[in-house]
N, C-alpha and C. Protein backbone atom coordinates (compact mmCIF):
# COMPACT_ATOMS: atom_id res chain seq x y z
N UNK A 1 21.90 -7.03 -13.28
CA UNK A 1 20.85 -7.47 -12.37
C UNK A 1 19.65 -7.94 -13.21
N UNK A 2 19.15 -9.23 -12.82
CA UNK A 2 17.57 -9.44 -13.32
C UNK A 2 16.78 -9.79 -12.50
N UNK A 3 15.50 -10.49 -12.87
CA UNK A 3 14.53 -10.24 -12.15
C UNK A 3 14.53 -11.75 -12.37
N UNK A 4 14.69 -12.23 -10.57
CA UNK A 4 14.35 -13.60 -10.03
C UNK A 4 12.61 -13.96 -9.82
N UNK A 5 12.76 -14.91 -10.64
CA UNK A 5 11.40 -15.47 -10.79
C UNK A 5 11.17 -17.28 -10.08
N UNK A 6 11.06 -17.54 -8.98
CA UNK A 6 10.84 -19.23 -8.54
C UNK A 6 10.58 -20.00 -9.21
N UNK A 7 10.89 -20.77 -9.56
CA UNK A 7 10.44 -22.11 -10.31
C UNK A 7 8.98 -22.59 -10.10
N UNK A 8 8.30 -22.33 -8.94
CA UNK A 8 6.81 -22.43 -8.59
C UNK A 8 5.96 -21.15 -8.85
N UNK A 9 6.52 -20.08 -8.92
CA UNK A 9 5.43 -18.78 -9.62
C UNK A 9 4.87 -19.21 -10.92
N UNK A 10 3.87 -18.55 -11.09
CA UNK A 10 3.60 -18.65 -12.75
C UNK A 10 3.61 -16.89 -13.24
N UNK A 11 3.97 -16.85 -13.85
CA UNK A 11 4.06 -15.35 -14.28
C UNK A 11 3.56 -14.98 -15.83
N UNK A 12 2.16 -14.80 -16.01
CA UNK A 12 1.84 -14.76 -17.36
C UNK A 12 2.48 -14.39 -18.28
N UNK A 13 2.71 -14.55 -19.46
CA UNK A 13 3.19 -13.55 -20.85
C UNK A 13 2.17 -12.92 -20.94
N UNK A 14 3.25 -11.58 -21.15
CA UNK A 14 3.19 -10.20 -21.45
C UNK A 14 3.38 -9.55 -20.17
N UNK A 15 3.29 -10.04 -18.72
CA UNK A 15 3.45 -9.49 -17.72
C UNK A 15 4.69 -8.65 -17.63
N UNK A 16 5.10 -7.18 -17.26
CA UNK A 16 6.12 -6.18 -17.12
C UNK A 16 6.56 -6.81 -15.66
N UNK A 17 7.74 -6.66 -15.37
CA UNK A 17 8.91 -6.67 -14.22
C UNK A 17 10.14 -6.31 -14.34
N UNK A 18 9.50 -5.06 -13.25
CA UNK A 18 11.37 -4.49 -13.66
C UNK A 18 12.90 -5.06 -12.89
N UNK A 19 13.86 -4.63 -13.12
CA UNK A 19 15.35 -5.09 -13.20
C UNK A 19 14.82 -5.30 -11.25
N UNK A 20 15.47 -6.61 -11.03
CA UNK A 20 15.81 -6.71 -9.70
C UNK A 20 14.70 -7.00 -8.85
N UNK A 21 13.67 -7.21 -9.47
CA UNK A 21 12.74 -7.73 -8.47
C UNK A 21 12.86 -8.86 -8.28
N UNK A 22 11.85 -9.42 -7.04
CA UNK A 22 12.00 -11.05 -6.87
C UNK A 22 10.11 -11.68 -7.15
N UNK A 23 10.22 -12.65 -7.23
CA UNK A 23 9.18 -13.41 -7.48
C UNK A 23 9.15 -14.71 -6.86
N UNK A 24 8.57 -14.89 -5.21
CA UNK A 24 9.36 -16.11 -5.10
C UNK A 24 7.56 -17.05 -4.96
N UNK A 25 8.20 -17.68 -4.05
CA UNK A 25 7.20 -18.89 -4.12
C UNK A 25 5.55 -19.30 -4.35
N UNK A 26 4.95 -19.66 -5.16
CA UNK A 26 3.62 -20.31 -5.92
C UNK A 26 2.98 -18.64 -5.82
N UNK A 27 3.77 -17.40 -6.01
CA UNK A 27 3.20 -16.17 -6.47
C UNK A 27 2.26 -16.30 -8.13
N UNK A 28 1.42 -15.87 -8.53
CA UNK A 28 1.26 -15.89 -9.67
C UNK A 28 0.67 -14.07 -10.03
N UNK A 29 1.59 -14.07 -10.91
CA UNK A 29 1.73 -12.48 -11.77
C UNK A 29 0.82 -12.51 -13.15
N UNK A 30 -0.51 -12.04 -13.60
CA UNK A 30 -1.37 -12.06 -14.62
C UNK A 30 -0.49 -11.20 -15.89
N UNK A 31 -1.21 -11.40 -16.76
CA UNK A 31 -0.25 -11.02 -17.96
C UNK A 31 -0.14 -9.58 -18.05
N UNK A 32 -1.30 -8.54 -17.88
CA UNK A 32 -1.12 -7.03 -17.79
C UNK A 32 -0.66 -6.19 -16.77
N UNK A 33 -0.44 -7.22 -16.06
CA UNK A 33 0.34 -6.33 -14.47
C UNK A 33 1.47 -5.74 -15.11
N UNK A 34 1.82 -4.32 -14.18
CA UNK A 34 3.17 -3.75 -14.58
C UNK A 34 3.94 -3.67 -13.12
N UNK A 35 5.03 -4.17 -12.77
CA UNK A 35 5.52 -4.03 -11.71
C UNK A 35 6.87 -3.70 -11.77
N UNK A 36 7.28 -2.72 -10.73
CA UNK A 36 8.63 -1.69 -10.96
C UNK A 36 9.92 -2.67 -10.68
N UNK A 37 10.91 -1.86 -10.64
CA UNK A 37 12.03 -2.59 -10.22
C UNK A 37 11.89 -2.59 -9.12
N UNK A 38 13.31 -3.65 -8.34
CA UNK A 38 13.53 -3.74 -7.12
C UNK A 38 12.68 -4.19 -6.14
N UNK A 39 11.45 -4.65 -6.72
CA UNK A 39 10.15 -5.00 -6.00
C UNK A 39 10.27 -6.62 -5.42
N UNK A 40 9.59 -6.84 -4.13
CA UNK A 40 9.75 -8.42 -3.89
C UNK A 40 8.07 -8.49 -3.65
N UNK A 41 8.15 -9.36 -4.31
CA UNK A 41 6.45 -10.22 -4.18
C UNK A 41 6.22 -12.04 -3.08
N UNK A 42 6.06 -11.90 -2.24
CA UNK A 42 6.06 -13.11 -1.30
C UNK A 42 5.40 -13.97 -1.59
N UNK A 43 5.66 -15.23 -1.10
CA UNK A 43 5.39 -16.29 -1.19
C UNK A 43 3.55 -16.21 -1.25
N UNK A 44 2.81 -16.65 -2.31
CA UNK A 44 1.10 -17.16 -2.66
C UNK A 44 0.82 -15.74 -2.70
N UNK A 45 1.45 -14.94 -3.41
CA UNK A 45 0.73 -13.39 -3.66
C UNK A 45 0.29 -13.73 -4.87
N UNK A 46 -0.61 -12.72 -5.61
CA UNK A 46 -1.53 -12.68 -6.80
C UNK A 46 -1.42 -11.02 -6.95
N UNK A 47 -1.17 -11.42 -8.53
CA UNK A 47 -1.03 -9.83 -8.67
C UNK A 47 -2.04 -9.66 -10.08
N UNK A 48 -2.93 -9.08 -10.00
CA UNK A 48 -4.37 -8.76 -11.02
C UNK A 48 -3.55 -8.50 -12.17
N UNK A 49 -4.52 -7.99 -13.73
CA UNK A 49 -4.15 -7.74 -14.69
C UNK A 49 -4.07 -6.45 -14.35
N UNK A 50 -4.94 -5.74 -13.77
CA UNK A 50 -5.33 -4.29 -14.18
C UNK A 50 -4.63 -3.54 -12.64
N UNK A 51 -3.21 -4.00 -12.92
CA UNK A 51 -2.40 -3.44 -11.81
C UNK A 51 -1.10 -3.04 -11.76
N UNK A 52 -1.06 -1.49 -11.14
CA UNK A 52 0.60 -0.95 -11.75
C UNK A 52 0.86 -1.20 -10.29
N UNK A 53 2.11 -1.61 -9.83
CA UNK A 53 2.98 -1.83 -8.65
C UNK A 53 4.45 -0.93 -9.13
N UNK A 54 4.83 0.00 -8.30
CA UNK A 54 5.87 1.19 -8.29
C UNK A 54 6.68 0.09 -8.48
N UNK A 55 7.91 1.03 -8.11
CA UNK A 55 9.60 0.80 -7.42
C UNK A 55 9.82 0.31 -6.11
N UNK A 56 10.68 -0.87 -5.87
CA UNK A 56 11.14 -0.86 -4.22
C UNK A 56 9.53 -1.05 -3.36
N UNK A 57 8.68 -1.45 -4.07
CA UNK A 57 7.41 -2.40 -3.37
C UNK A 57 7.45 -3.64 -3.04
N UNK A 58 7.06 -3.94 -1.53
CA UNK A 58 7.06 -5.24 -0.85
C UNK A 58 5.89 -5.54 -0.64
N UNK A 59 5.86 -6.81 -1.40
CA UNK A 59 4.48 -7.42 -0.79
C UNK A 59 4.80 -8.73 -0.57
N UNK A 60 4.02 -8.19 0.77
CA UNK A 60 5.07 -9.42 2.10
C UNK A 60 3.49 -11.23 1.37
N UNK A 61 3.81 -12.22 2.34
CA UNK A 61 3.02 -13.44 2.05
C UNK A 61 1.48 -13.47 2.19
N UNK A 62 1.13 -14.20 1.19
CA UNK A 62 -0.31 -14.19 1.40
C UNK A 62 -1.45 -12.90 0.92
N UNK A 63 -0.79 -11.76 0.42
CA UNK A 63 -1.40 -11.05 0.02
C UNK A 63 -1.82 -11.16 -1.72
N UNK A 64 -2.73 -10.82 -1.71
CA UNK A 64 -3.25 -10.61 -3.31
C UNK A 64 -3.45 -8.93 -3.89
N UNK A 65 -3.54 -8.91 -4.55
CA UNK A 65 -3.53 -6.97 -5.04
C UNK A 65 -4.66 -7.23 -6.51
N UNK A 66 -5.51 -7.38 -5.98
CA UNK A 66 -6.32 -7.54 -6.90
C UNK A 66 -6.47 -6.17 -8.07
N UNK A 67 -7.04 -6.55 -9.11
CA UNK A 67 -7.51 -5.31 -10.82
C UNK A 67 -8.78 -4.26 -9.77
N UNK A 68 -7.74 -2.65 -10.29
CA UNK A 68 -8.16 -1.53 -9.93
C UNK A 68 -7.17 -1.19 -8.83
N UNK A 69 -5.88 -1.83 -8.13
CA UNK A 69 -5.19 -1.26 -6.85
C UNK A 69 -3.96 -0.96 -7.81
N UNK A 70 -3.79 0.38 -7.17
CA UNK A 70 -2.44 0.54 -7.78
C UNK A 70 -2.02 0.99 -6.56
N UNK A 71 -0.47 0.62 -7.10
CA UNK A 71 0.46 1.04 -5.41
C UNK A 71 1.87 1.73 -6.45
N UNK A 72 1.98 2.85 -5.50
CA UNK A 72 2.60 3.66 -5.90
C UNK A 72 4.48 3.36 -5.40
N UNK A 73 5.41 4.16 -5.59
CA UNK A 73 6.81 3.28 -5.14
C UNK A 73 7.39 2.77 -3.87
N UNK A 74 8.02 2.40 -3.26
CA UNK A 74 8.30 2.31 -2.00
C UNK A 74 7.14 1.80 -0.65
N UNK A 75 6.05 1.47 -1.60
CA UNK A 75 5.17 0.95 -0.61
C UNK A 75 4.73 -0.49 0.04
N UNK A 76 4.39 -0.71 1.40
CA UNK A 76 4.66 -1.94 1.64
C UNK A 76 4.06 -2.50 2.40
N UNK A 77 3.41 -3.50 1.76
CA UNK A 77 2.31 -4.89 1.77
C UNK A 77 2.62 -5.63 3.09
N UNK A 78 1.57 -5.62 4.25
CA UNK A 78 2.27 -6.90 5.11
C UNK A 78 1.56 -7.83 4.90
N UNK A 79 2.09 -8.98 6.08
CA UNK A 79 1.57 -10.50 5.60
C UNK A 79 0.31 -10.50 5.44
N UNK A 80 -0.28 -10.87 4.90
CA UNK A 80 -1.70 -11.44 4.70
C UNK A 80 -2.74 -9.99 4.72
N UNK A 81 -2.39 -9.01 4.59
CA UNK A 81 -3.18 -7.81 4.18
C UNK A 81 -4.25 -8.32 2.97
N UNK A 82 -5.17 -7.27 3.14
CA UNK A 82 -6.20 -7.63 1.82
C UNK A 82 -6.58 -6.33 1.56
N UNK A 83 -6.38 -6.42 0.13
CA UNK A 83 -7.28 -5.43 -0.92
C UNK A 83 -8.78 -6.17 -1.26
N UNK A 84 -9.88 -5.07 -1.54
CA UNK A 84 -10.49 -5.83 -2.03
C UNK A 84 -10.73 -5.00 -3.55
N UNK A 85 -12.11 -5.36 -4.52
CA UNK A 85 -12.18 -3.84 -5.33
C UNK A 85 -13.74 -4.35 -6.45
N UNK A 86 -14.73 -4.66 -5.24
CA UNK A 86 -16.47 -4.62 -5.57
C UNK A 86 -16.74 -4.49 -4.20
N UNK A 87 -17.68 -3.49 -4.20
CA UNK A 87 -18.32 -2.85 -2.67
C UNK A 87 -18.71 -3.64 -2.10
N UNK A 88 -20.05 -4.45 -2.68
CA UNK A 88 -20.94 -4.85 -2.97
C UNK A 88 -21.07 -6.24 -2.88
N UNK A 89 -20.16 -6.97 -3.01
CA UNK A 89 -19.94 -8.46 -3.84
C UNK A 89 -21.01 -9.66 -3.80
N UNK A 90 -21.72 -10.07 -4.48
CA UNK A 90 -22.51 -11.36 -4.91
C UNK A 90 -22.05 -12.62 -5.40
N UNK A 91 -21.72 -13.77 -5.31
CA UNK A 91 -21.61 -14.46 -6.22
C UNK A 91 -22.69 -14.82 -7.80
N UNK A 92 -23.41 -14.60 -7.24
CA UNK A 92 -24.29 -14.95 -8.68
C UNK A 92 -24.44 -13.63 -9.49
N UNK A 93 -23.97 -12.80 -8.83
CA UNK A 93 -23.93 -10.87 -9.69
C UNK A 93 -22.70 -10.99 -9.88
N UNK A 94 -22.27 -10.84 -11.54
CA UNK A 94 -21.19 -10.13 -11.97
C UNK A 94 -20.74 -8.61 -12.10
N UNK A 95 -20.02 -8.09 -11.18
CA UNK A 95 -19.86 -7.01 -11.08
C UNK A 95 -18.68 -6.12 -11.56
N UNK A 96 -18.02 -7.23 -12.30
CA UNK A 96 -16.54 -6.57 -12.81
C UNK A 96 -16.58 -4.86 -13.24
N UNK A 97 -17.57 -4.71 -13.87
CA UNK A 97 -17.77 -3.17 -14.48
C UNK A 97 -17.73 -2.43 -12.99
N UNK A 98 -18.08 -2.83 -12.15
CA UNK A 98 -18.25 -1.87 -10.84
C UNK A 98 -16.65 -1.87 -9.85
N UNK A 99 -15.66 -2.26 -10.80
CA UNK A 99 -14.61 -2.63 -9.73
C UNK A 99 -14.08 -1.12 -9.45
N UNK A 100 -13.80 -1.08 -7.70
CA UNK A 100 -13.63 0.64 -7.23
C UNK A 100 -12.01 0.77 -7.27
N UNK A 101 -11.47 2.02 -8.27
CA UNK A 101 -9.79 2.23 -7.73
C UNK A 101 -9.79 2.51 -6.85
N UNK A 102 -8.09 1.52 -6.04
CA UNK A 102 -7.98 1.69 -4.70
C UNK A 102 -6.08 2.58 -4.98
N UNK A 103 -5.71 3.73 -4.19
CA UNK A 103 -5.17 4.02 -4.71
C UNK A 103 -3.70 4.01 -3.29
N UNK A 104 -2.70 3.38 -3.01
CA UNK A 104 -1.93 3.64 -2.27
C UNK A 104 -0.25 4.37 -2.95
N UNK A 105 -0.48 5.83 -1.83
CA UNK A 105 0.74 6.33 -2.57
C UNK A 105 1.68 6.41 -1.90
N UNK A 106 2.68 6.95 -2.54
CA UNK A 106 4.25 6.48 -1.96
C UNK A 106 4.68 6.62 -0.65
N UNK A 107 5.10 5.60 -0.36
CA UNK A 107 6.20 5.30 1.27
C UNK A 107 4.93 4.53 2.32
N UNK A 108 3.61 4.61 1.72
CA UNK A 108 2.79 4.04 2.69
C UNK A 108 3.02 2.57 3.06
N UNK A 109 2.16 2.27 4.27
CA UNK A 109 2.91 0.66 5.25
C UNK A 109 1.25 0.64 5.08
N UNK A 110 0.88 -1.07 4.90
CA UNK A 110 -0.06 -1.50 5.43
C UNK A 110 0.47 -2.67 6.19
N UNK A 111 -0.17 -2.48 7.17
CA UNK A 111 -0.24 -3.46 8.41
C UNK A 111 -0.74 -5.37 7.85
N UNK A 112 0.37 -6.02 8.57
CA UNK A 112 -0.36 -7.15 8.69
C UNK A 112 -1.61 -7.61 8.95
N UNK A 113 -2.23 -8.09 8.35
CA UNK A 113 -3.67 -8.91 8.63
C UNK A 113 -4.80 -7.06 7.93
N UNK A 114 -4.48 -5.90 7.77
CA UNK A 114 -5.29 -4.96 7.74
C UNK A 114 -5.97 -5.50 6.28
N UNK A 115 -7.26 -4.30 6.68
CA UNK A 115 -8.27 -4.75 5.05
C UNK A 115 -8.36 -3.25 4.43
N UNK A 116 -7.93 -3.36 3.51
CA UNK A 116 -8.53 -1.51 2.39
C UNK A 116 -9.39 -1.97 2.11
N UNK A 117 -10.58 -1.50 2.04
CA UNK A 117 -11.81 -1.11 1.67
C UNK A 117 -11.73 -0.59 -0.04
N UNK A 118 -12.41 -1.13 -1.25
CA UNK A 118 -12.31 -0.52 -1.90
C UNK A 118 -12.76 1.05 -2.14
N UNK A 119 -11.84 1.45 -3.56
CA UNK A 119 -12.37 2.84 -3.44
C UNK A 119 -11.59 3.90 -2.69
N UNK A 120 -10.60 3.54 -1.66
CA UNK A 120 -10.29 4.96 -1.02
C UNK A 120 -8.40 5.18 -1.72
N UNK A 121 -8.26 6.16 -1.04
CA UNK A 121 -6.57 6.27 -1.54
C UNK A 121 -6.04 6.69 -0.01
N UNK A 122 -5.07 5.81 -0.19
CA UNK A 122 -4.23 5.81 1.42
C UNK A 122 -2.92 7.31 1.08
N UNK A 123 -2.63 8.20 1.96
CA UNK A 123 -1.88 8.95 1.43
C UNK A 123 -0.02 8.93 1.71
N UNK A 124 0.57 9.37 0.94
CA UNK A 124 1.97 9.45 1.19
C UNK A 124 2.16 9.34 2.73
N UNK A 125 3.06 8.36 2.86
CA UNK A 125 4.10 7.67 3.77
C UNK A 125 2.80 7.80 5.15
N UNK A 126 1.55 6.91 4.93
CA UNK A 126 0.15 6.90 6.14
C UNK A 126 0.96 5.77 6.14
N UNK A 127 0.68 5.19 7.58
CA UNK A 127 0.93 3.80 8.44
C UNK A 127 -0.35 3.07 8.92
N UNK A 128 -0.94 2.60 8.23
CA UNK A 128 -2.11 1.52 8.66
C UNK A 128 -1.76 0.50 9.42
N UNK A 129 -1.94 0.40 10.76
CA UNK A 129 -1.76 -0.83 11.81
C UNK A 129 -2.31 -2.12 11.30
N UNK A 130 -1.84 -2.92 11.99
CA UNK A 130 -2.08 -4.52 11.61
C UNK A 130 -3.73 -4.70 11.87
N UNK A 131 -4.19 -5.72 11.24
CA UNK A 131 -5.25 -5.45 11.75
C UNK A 131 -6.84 -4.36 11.47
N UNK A 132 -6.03 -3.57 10.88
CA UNK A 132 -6.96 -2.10 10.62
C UNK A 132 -8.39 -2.43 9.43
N UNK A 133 -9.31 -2.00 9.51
CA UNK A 133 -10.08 -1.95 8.62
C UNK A 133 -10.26 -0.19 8.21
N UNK A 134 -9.64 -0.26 6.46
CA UNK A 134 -9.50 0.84 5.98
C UNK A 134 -10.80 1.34 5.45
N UNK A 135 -12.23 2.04 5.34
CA UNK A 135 -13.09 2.13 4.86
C UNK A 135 -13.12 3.76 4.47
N UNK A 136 -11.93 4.50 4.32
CA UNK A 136 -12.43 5.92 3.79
C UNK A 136 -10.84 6.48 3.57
N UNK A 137 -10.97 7.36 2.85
CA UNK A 137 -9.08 8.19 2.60
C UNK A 137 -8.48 8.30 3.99
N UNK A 138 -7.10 8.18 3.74
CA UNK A 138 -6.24 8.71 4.83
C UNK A 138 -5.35 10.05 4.27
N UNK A 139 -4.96 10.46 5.35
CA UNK A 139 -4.37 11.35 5.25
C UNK A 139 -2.86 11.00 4.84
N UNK A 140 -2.00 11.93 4.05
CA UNK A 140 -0.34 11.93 4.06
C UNK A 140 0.05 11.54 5.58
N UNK A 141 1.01 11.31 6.39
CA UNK A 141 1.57 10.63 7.30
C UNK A 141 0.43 10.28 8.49
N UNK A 142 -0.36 9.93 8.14
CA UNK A 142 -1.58 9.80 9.09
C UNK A 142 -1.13 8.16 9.44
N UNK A 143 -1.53 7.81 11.10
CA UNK A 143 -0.94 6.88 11.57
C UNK A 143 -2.75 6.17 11.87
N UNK A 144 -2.90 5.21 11.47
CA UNK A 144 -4.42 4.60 11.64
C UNK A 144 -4.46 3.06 12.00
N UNK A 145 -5.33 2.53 12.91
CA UNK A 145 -5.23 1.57 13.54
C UNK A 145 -7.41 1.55 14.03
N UNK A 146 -7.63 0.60 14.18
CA UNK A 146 -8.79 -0.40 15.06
C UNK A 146 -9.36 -0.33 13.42
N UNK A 147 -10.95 -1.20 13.79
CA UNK A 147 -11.93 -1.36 12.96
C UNK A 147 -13.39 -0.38 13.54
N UNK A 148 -13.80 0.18 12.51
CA UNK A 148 -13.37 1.07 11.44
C UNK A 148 -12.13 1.78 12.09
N UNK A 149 -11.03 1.82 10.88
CA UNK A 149 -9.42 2.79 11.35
C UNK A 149 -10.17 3.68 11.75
N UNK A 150 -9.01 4.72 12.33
CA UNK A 150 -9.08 6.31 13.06
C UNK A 150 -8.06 6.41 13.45
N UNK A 151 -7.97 7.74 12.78
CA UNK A 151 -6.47 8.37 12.86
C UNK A 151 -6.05 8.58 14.78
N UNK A 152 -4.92 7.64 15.21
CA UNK A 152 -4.99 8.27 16.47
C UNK A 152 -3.49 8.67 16.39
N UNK A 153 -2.42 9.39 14.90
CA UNK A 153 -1.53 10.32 15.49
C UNK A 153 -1.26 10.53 13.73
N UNK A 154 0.63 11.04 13.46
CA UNK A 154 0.78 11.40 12.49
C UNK A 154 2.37 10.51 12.92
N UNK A 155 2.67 10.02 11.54
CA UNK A 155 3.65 9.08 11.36
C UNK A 155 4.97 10.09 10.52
N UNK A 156 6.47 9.88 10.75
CA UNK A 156 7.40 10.18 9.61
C UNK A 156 7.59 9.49 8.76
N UNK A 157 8.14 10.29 7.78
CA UNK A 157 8.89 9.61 6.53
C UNK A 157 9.45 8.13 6.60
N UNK A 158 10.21 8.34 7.81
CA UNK A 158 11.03 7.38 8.74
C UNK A 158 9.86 6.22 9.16
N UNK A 159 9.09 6.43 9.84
CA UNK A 159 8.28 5.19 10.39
C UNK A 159 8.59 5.30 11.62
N UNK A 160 8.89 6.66 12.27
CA UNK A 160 8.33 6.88 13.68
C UNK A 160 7.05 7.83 14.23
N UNK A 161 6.31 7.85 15.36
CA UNK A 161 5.24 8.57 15.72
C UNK A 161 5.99 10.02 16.15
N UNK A 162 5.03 11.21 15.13
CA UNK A 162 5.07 12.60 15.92
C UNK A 162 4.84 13.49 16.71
N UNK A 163 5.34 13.75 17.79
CA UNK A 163 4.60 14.14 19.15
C UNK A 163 3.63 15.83 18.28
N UNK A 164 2.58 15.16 17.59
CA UNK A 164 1.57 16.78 17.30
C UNK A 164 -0.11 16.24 17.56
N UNK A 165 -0.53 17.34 17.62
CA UNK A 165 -1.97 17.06 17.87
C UNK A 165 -2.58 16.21 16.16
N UNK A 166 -3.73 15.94 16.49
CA UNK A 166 -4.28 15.77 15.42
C UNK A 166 -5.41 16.77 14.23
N UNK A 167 -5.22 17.83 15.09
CA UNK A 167 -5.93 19.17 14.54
C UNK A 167 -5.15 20.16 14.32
N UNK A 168 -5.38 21.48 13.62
CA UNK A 168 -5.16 22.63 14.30
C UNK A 168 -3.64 22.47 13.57
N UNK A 169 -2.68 23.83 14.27
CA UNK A 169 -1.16 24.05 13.34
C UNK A 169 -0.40 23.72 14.54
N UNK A 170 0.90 23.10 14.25
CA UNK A 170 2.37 22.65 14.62
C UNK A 170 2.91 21.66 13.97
N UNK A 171 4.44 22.25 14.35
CA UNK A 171 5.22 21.57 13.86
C UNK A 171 6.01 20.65 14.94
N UNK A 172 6.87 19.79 14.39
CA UNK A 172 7.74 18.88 15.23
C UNK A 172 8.70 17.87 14.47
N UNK A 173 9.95 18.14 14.50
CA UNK A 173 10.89 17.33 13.74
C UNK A 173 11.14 15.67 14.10
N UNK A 174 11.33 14.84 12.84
CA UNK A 174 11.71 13.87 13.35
C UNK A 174 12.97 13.55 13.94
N UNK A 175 13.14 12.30 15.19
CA UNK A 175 14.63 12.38 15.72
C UNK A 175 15.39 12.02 15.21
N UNK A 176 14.89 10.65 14.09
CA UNK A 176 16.00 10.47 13.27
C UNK A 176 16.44 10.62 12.12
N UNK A 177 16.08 12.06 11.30
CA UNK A 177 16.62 12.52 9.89
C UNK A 177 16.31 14.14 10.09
N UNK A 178 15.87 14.75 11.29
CA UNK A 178 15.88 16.32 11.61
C UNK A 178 14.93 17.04 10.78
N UNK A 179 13.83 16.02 10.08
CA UNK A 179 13.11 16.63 9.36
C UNK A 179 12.24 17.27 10.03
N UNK A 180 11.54 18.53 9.62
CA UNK A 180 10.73 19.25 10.44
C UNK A 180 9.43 18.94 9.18
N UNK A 181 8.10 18.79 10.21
CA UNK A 181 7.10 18.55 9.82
C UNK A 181 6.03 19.90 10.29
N UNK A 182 5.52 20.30 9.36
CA UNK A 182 4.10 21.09 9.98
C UNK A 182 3.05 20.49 9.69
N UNK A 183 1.63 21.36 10.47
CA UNK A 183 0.63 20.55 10.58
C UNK A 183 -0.08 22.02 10.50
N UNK A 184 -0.50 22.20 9.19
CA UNK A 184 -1.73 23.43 8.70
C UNK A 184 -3.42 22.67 8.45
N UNK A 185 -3.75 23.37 9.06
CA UNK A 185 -5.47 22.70 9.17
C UNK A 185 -5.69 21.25 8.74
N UNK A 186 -4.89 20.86 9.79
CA UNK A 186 -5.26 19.10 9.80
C UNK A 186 -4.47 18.27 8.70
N UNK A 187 -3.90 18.72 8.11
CA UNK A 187 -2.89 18.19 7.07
C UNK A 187 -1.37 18.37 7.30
N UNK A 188 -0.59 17.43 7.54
CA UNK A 188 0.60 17.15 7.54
C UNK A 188 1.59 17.00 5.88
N UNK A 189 2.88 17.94 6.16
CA UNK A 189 3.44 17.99 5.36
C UNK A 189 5.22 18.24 5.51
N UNK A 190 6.25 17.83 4.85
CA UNK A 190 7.27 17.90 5.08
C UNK A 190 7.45 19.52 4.79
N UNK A 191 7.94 20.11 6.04
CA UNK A 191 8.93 21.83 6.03
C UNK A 191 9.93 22.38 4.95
N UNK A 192 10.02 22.72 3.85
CA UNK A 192 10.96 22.74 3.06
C UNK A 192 11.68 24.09 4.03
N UNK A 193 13.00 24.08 4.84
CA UNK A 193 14.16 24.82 5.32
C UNK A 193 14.83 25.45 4.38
C-alpha cells in the first residue's frame, strides 16, 4: 500500500504521510506536517507546518487545519469546518508568536460548516454539530450544537445519542455495541465489565 497523492496537490518536501493515505485534489500539505496512515485529506484542504494529524483521519473538502491544531487518530473533519489559531487577529499585527493549541482527541466528529475557536481541546469521541461555534473545552462524548455550542446530550463511541441526563450519575448502554457508559459528576466514560 502507498500513499496516493493527485497530480493537482502540492505536497512540500520533507512533509511525513503515512502508508495509505489519500491526497486528492488542489490539497496542499506544508513541509513539517506529520500525517498518519490511512488518512484522506479532501479536495482544497491545507494542512499547516506545525501540524500532527493521527491515523484513519478525514478531512472532508474545503477545510484547512491550520499551525498549532493537532488532531488526534480516527478523527473527522467535515466539509468546510474551520480551525482557526490567533484569538485576536489583525492584519497589520503579526501575531504568529501568539498562535493558541487547538487540541482534538480521538474518535471526535466535527460538524460541517462548525468553527473551533482557538485554544480549546475537543474531547474523546465529542460530536460537534454542523454549524457549531466551538469557543471553550468539550467534554469526552459530549454531543454540542448552536452558536456559542452547548452541550445538549452525550454521544457513543458509535455516533449514536445516550438516553442520560447531562449532570449528576447514570449509566446507559449503547444499542449498537452493548457498551455500557457511566456518567460520575458530569463526566462520561466507557464501563470497563
Amino acid at each position: 500500500m502507498t500513499v496516493m497523492i493527485h497530480e493537482s496537490a502540492i505536497v512540500d518536501e520533507g512533509a511525513e504521510i503515512g502508508e495509505g493515505s489519500r491526497v486528492w485534489h488542489f490539497a496542499h500539505v506544508c513541509g513539517q506536517a506529520q500525517i498518519g496512515k490511512g488518512c484522506s485529506l479532501g479536495q482544497n484542504v491545507f494542512v499547516g507546518n506545525k501540524v500532527t494529524i493521527g491515523n484513519n483521519v478525514k478531512v472532508q473538502n474545503n477545510v484547512s487545519v491550520y499551525d498549532n491544531v493537532f488532531l488526534e487518530d480516527d478523527v473527522f473533519c467535515g466539509p468546510s469546518m474551520v480551525f482557526t489559531n490567533v484569538y485576536n487577529p489583525r492584519s497589520f499585527i503579526e501575531r504568529k508568536s501568539e498562535y493558541r493549541d487547538t487540541f482534538v482527541r480521538k474518535g471526535a466528529t466535527l460538524g460541517a460548516n462548525c468553527t473551533i475557536v482557538c485554544g480549546v481541546t475537543i474531547g474523546e469521541y465529542a460530536l460537534v454539530g454542523a454549524g457549531a461555534v466551538v469557543n471553550k473545552d468539550v467534554k469526552a462524548f459530549a454531543l454540542m450544537v448552536g452558536v456559542p455550542a452547548r452541550q445538549v446530550g452525550w454521544i457513543s463511541k458509535y455516533g449514536e445519542q445516550l438516553d442520560l441526563p447531562l449532570e449528576g450519575s447514570a449509566e446507559a448502554r449503547c444499542v449498537h455495541t452493548n457498551e455500557l457508559y457511566s456518567l460520575v459528576n458530569g463526566n462520561l466514560s466507557i464501563k470497563e465489565e
